[in-house]
Protein backbone atom coordinates (compact mmCIF):
# COMPACT_ATOMS: atom_id res chain seq x y z
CA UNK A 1 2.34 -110.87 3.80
CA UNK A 2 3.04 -107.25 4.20
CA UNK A 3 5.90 -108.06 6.32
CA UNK A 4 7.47 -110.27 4.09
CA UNK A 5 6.94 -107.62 1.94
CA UNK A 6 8.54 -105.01 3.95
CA UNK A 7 11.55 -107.21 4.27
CA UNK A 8 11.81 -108.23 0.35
CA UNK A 9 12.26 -104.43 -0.22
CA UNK A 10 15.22 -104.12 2.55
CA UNK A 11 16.81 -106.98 1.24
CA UNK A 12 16.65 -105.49 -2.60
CA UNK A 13 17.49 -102.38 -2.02
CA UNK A 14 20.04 -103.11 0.66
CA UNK A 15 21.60 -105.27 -1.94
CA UNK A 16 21.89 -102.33 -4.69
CA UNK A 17 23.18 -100.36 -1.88
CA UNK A 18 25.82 -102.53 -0.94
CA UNK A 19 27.15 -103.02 -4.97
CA UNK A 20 27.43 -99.41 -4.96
CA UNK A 21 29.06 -98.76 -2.18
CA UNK A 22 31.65 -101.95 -2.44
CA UNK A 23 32.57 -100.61 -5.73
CA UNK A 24 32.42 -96.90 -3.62
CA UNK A 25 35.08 -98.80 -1.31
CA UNK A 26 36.90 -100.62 -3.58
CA UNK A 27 37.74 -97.77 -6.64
CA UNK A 28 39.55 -95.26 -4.07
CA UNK A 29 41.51 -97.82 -2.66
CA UNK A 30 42.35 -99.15 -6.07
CA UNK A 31 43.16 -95.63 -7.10
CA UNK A 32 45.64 -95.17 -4.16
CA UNK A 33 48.53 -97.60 -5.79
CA UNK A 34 47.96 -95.87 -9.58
CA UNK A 35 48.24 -92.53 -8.52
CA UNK A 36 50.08 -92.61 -5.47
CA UNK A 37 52.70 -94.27 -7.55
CA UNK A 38 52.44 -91.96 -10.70
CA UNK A 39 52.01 -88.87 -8.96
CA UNK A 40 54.31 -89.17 -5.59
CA UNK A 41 53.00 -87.79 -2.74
CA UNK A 42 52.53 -83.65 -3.10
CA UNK A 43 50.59 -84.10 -6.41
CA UNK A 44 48.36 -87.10 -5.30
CA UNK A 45 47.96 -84.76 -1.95
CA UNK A 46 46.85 -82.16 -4.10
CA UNK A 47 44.41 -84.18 -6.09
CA UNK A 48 42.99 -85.09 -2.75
CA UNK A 49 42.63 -81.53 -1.14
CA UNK A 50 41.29 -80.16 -4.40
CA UNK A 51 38.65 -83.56 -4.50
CA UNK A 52 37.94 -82.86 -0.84
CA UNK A 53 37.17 -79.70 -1.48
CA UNK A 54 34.69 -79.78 -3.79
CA UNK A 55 32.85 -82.55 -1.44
CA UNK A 56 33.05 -80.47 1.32
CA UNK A 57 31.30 -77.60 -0.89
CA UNK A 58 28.92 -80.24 -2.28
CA UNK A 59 27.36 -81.05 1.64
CA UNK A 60 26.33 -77.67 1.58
CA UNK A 61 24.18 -78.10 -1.70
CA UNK A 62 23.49 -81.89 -1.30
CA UNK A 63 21.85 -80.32 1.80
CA UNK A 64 20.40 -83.25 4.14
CA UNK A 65 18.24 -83.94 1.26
CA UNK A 66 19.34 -87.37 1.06
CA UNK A 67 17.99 -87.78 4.48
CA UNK A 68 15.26 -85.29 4.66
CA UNK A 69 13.88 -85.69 1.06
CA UNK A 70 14.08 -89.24 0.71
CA UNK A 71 11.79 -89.68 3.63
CA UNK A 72 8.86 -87.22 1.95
CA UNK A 73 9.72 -89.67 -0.93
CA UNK A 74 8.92 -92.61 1.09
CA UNK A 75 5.68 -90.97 2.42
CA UNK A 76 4.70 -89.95 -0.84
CA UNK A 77 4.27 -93.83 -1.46
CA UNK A 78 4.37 -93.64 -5.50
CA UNK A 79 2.20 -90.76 -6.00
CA UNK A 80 3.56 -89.07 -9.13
CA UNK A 81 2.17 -85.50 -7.90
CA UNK A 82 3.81 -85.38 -4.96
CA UNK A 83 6.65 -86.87 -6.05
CA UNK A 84 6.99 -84.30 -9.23
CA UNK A 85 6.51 -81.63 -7.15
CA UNK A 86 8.88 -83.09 -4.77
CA UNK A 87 11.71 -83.19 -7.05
CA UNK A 88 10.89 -79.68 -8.40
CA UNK A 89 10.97 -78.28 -5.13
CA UNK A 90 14.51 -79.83 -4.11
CA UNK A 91 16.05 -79.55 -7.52
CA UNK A 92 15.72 -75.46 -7.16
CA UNK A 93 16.43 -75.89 -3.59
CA UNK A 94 20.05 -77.17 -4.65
CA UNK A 95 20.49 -74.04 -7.49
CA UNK A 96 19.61 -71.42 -5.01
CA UNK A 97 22.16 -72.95 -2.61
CA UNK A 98 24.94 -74.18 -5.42
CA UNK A 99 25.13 -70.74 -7.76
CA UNK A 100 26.31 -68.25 -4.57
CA UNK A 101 28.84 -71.38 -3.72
CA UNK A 102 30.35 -71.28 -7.48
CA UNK A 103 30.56 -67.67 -7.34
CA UNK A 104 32.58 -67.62 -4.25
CA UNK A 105 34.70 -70.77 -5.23
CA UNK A 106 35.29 -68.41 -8.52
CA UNK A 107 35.93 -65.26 -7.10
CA UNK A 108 38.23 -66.93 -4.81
CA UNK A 109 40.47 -68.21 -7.69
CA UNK A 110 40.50 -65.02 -9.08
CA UNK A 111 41.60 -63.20 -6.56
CA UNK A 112 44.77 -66.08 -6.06
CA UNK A 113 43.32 -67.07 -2.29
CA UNK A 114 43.69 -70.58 -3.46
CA UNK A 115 46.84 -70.40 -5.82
CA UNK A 116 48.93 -73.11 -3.43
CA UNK A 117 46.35 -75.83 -4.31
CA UNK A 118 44.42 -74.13 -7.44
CA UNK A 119 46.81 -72.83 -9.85
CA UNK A 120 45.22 -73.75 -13.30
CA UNK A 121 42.44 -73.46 -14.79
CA UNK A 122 42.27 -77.06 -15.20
CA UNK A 123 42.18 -77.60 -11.33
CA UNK A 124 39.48 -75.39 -10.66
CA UNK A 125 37.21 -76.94 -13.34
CA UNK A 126 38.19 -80.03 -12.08
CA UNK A 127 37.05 -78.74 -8.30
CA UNK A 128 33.53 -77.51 -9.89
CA UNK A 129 32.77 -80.30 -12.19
CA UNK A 130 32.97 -82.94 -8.92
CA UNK A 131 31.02 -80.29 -7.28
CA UNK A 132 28.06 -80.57 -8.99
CA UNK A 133 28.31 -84.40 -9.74
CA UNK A 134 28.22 -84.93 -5.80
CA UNK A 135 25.92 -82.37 -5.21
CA UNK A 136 23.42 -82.86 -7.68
CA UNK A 137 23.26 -86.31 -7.21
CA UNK A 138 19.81 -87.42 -6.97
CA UNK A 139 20.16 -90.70 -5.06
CA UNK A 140 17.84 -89.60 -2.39
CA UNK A 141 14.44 -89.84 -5.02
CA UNK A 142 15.45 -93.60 -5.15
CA UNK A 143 16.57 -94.06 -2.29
CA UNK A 144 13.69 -93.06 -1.02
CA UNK A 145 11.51 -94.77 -3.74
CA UNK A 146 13.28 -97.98 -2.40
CA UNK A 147 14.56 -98.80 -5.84
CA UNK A 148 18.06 -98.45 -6.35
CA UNK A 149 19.26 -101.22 -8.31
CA UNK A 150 19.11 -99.97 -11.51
CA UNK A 151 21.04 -96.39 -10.08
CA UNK A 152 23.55 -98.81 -8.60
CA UNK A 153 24.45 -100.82 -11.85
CA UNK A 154 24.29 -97.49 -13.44
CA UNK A 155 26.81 -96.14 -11.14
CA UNK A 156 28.96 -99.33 -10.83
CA UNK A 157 29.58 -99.21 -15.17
CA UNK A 158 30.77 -95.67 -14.80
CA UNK A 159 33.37 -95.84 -11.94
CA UNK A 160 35.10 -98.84 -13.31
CA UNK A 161 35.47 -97.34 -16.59
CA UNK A 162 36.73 -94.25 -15.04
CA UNK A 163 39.21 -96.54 -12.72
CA UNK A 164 39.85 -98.81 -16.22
CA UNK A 165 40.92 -95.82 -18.22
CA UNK A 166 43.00 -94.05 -15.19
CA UNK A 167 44.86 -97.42 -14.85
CA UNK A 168 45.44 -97.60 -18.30
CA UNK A 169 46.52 -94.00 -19.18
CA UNK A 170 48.22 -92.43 -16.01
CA UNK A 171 51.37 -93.58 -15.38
CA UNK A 172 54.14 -90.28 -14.27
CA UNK A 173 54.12 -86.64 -12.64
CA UNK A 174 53.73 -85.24 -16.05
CA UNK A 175 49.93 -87.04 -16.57
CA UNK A 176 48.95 -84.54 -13.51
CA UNK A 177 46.49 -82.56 -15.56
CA UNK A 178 45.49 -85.64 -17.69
CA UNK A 179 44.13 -87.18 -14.68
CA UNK A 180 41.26 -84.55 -13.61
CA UNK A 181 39.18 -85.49 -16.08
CA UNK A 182 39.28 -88.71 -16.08
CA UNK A 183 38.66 -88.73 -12.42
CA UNK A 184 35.57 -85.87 -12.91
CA UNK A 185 33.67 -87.50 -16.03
CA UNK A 186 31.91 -90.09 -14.19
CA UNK A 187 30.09 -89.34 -11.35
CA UNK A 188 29.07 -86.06 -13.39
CA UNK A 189 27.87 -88.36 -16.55
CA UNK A 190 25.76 -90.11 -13.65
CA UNK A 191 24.75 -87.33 -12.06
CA UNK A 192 22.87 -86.41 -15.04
CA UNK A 193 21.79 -89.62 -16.51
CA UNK A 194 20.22 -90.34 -13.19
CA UNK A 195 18.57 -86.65 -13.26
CA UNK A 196 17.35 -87.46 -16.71
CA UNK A 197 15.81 -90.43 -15.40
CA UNK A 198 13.89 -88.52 -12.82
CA UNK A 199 12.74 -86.60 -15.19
CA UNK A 200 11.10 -89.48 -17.20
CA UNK A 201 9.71 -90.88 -14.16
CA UNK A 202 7.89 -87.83 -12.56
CA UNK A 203 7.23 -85.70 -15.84
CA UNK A 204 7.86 -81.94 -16.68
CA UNK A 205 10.05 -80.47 -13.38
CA UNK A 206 7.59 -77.31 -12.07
CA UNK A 207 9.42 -74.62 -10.65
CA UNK A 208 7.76 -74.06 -6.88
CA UNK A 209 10.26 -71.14 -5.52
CA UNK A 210 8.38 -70.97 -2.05
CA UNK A 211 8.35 -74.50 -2.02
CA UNK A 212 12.32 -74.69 -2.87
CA UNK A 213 12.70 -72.44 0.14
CA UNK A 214 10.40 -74.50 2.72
CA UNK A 215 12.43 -77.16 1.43
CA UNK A 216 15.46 -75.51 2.53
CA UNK A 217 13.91 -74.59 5.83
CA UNK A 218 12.55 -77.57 6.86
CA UNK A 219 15.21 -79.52 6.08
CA UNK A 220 17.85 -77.28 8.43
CA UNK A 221 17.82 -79.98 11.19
CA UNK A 222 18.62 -82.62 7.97
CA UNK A 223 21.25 -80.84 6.71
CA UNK A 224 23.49 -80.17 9.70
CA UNK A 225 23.24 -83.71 10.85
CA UNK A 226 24.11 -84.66 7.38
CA UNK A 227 26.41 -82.32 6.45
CA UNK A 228 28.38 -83.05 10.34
CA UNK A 229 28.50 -86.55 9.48
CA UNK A 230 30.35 -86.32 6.39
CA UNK A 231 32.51 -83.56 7.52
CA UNK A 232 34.75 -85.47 9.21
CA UNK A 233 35.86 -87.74 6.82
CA UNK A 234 35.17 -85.49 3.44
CA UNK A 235 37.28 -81.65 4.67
CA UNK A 236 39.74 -82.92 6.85
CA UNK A 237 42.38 -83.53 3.99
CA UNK A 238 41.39 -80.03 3.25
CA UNK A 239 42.04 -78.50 6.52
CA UNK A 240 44.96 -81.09 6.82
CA UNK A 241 46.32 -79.42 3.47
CA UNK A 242 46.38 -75.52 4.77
CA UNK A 243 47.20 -76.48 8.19
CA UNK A 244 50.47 -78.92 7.50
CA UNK A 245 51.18 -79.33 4.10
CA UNK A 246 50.64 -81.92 0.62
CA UNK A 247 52.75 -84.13 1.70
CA UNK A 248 50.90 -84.73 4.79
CA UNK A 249 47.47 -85.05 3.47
CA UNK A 250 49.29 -87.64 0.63
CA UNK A 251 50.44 -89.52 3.83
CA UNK A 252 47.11 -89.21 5.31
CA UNK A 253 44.99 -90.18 2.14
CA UNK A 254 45.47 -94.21 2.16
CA UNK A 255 44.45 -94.68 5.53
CA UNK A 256 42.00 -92.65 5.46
CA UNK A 257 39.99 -93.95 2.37
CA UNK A 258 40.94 -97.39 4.25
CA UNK A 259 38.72 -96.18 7.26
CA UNK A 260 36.38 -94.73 5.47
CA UNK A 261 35.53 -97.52 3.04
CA UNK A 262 35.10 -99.34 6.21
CA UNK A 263 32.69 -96.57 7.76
CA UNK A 264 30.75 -96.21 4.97
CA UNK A 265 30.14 -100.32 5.16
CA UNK A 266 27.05 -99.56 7.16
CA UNK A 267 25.27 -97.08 5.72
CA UNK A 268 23.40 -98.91 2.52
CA UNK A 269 21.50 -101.08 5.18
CA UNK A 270 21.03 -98.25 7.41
CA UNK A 271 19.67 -95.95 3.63
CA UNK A 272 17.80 -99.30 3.51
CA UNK A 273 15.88 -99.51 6.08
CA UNK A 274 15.70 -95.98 6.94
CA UNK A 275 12.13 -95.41 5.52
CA UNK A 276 10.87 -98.58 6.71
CA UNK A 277 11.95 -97.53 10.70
CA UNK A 278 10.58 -94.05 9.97
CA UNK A 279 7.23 -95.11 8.71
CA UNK A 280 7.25 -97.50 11.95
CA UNK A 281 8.67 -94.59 14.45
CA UNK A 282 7.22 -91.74 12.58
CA UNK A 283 3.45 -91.96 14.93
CA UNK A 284 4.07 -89.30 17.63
CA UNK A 285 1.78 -90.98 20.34
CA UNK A 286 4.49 -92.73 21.58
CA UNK A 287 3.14 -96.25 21.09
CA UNK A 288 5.61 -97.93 18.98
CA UNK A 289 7.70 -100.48 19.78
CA UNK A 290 11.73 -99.89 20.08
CA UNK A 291 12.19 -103.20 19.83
CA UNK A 292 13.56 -103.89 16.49
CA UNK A 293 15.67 -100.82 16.48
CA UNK A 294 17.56 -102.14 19.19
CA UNK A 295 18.09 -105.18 18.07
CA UNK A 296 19.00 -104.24 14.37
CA UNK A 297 21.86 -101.38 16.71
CA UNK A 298 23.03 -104.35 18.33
CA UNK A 299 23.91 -106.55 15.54
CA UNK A 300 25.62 -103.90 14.22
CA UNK A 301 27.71 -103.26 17.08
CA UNK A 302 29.04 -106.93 16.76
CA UNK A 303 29.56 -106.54 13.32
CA UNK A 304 31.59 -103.28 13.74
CA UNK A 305 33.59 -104.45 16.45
CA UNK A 306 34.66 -107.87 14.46
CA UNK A 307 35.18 -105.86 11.27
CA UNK A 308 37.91 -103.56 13.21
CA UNK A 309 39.46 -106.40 14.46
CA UNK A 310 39.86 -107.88 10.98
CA UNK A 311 41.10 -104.70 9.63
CA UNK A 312 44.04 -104.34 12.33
CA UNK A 313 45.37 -107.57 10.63
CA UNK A 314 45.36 -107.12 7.40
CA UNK A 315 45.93 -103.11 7.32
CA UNK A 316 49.17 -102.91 7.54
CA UNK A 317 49.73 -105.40 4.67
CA UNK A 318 47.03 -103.80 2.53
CA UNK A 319 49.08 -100.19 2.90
CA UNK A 320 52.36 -101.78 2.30
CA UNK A 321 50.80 -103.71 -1.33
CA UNK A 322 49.70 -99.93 -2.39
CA UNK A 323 52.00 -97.46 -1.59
CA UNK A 324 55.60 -96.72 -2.49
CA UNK A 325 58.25 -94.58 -1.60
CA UNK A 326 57.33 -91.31 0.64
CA UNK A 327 54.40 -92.28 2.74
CA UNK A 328 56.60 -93.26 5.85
CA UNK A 329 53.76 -92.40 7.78
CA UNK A 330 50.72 -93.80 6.74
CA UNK A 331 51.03 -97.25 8.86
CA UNK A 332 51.20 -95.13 12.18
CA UNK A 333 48.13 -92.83 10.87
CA UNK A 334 46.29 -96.02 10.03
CA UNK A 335 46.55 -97.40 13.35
CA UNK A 336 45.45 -94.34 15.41
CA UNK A 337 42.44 -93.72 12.57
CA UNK A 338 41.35 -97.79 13.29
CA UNK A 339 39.41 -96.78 16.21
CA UNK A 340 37.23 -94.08 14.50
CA UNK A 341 35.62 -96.95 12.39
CA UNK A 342 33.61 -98.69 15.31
CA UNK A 343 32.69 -95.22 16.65
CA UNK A 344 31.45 -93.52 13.73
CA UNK A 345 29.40 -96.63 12.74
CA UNK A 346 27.57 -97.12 15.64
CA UNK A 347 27.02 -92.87 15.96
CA UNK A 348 25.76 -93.17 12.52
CA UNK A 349 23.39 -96.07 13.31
CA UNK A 350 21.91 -94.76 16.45
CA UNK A 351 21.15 -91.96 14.23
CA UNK A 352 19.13 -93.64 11.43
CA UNK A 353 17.82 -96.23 12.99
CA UNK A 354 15.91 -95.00 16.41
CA UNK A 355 16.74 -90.98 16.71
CA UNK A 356 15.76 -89.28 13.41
CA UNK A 357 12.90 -92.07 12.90
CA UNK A 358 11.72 -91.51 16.33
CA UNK A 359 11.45 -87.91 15.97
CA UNK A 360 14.78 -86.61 17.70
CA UNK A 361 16.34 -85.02 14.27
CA UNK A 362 17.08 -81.85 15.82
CA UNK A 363 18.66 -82.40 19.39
CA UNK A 364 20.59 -84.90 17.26
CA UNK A 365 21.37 -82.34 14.25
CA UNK A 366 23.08 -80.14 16.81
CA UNK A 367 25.16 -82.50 18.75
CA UNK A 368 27.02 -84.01 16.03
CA UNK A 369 27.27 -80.83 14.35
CA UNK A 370 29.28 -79.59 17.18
CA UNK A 371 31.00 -82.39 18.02
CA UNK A 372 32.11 -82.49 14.09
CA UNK A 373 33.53 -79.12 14.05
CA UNK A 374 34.91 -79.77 17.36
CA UNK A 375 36.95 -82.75 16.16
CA UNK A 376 37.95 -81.09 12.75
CA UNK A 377 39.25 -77.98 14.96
CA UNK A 378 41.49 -80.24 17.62
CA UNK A 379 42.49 -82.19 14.88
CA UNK A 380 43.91 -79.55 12.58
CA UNK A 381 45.59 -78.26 16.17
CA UNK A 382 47.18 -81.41 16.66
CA UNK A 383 48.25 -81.59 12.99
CA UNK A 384 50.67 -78.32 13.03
CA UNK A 385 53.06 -80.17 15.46
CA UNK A 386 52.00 -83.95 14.74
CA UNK A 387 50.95 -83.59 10.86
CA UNK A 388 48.42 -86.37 9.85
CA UNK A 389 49.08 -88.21 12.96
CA UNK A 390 47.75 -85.20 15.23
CA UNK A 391 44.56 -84.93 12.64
CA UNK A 392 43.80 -88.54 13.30
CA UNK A 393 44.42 -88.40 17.36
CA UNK A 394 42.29 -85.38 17.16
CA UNK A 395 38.98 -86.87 15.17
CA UNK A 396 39.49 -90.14 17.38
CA UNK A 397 39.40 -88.67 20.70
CA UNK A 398 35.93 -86.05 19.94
CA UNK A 399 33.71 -89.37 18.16
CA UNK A 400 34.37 -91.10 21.30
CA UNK A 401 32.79 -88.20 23.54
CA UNK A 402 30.00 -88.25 20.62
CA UNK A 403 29.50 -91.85 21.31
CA UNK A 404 28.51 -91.44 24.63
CA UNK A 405 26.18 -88.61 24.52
CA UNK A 406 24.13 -90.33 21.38
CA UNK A 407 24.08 -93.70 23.48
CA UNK A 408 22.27 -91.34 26.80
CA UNK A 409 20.12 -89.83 24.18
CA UNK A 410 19.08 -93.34 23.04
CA UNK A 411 18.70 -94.68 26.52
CA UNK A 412 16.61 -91.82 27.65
CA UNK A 413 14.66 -92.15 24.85
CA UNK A 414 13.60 -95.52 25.55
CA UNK A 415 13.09 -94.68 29.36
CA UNK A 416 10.54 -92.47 28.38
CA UNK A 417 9.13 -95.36 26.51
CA UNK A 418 9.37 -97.97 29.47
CA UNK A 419 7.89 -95.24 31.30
CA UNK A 420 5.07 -94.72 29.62
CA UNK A 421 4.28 -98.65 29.30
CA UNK A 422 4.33 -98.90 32.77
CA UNK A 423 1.87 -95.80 33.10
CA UNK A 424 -0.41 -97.21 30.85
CA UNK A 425 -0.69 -100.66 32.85
């Protein structure tokens, strides 16, 4: 019974997972043909550094606590004082971290450091309000709670009114400005509906400044695996942007979201069944069973690899139905950026499904920390000569060394495992 249980949950929340992040998928892409179109490639290019941007600054405040939190979430298994203090605890966590990031995002418009990309006010409030709608987001309470539906029809209502109302009203160069807000009002209106609804859930928030600071402690090891793994695929148009130029991170952009919707494909079953493998995994006398981990990294191994193969047949069509004149080099891009799919999904799976759960979060924290910054520094390299074609090469080439070193941590990891079996017989 409790297993049918256990699986009745997956498959729920799964599902919610996978209507959010379908509409996640399918909203950029159907943004790329409206304001590609409207804009032309230098002012969609600069909506897209000044959106990757605030992202970027967002990981830093967002924190791991999607990973690290929702776990304590899942351990806390309903009990509304733990989970009220919880929430306290990370909520301040993210204010201590977010308010010295404003200040520096500020002073650095003041001071004109950022006047190529920000010159309005308009585009810097446009930078901070997606700031704090990304990083305040607080997914990870019901994520870890293992009830997202009602989040994920919240979430799906406000992006396709924001897409509804961008179709409908942007349409030329000179709806630049107009656009910002329409792009920033949603996920900040559900950013705070969903914080109001914590609220409700786990009563009065109680400010716990040593806790908010264990928080941020503890969850280091969280935060640079999860903040790595986004880094990738949320700066690069930034770097991209200082290191070659609008127009290259406008050629860049539709691929890119392509590859990424197709990355981020995986991760509501892995956010699914995340708590249930680190429940399973989390006993540290080394006596559980790596059985189902394996098999759940296979299957998606298959899944990845037919997926890419799908997606190098219908890519190039898909790029040619949304973009228009100037992005002459998108289709090469996309082809180069088709192998990071498989790689990344499979680095993020090994990940979620048998490292973190099975205690390895901080040998695995560090290596795809540096192999993140080492493929966002040879790919802006390669982009000064190659533009978006050298950032792709670049980001390609370092996931595949990543690949291999997460698949000998896994396979030691179970060694020790076989080992130990065959002591203990």
């Amino acid at each position: 019974m409790e297993r049918s249980s256990t699986r009745a949950r997956i498959a729920r929340n799964a599902g919610a997972l996978y209507v959010v992040q379908l509409v996640s998928f399918l909203i950029p892409i159907f943004e790329i043909p409206i304001l590609a179109r409207a804009l032309g490639p230098a002012l969609y290019g600069q909506v897209l550094f000044c959106q990757a941007l605030a992202l970027t600054a967002s990981l830093l405040v967002e924190y791991g606590f999607n990973i690290n939190a929702a776990q304590q979430a899942a351990l806390a298994r309903g009990r509304l004082g733990e989970l009220n203090r919880l929430f306290g605890q990370v909520l301040l966590a993210k204010i201590l971290l977010a308010v010295p990031l404003a200040g520096l995002m500020l002073a650095a418009w003041a001071l004109g450091l950022l006047d190529v990309y920000l010159s309005s006010a308009a585009l810097l409030g446009f930078v901070l309000a997606y700031f704090l709608a990304f990083g305040f987001s607080p997914m990870w309470y019901f994520q870890g709670r293992e009830r997202m539906a009602g989040p994920a029809l919240l979430d799906v209502v406000l992006r396709l009114c924001g897409l509804g109302v961008l179709a409908v009203l942007i349409r030329a160069p000179g709806d630049f400005l107009l656009a910002l807000p329409i792009l920033a009002i949603p996920p900040l209106l559900n950013t705070a509906l969903t914080l109001g609804w914590c609220r409700l859930e786990v009563g009065p928030v109680r400010w716990d400044f040593q806790g908010a600071c264990r928080q941020i402690r503890e969850g280091f090891h969280f935060f640079v695996y999860r903040s790595a793994s986004n880094l990738a695929l949320s700066a690069i148009p930034v770097f991209l942007g200082l290191s070659a130029g609008k127009q290259a991170v406008g050629e860049f952009a539709p691929p890119e979201k392509l590859i990424k919707g197709m990355t981020s494909l995986a991760m509501p079953f892995l956010s699914a069944v995340f708590p249930v493998f680190s429940r399973r995994l989390e006993a540290r006398d080394e006596t559980v069973s790596f059985r189902a981990p394996l098999a759940v990294l296979a299957a998606i191994a298959a899944l990845a690899l037919a997926g890419t193969a799908l997606a190098i047949l219908v890519g190039p069509w898909v790029l040619d139905a949304m973009l228009g004149a100037g992005f002459d080099g998108a289709l090469a891009i996309y082809f180069v950026l088709i192998v990071l799919a498989p790689l990344r999904i499979l680095n993020q799976s090994i990940a979620m499904v048998l490292l973190i759960p099975a205690g390895r979060s901080k040998p695995v924290s560090y290596v795809i920390s540096a192999c993140s910054i080492l493929g966002v520094a040879c790919g802006t390299g390669l982009s000064l000569p190659y533009g978006g074609l050298g950032m792709a090469a670049g980001l390609v080439g370092v996931e595949a060394v990543l690949l291999v070193v997460m698949v000998g941590m896994a396979v030691a990891l179970v060694r020790r495992r076989v080992a130990i079996d065959g002591g203990a017989r």
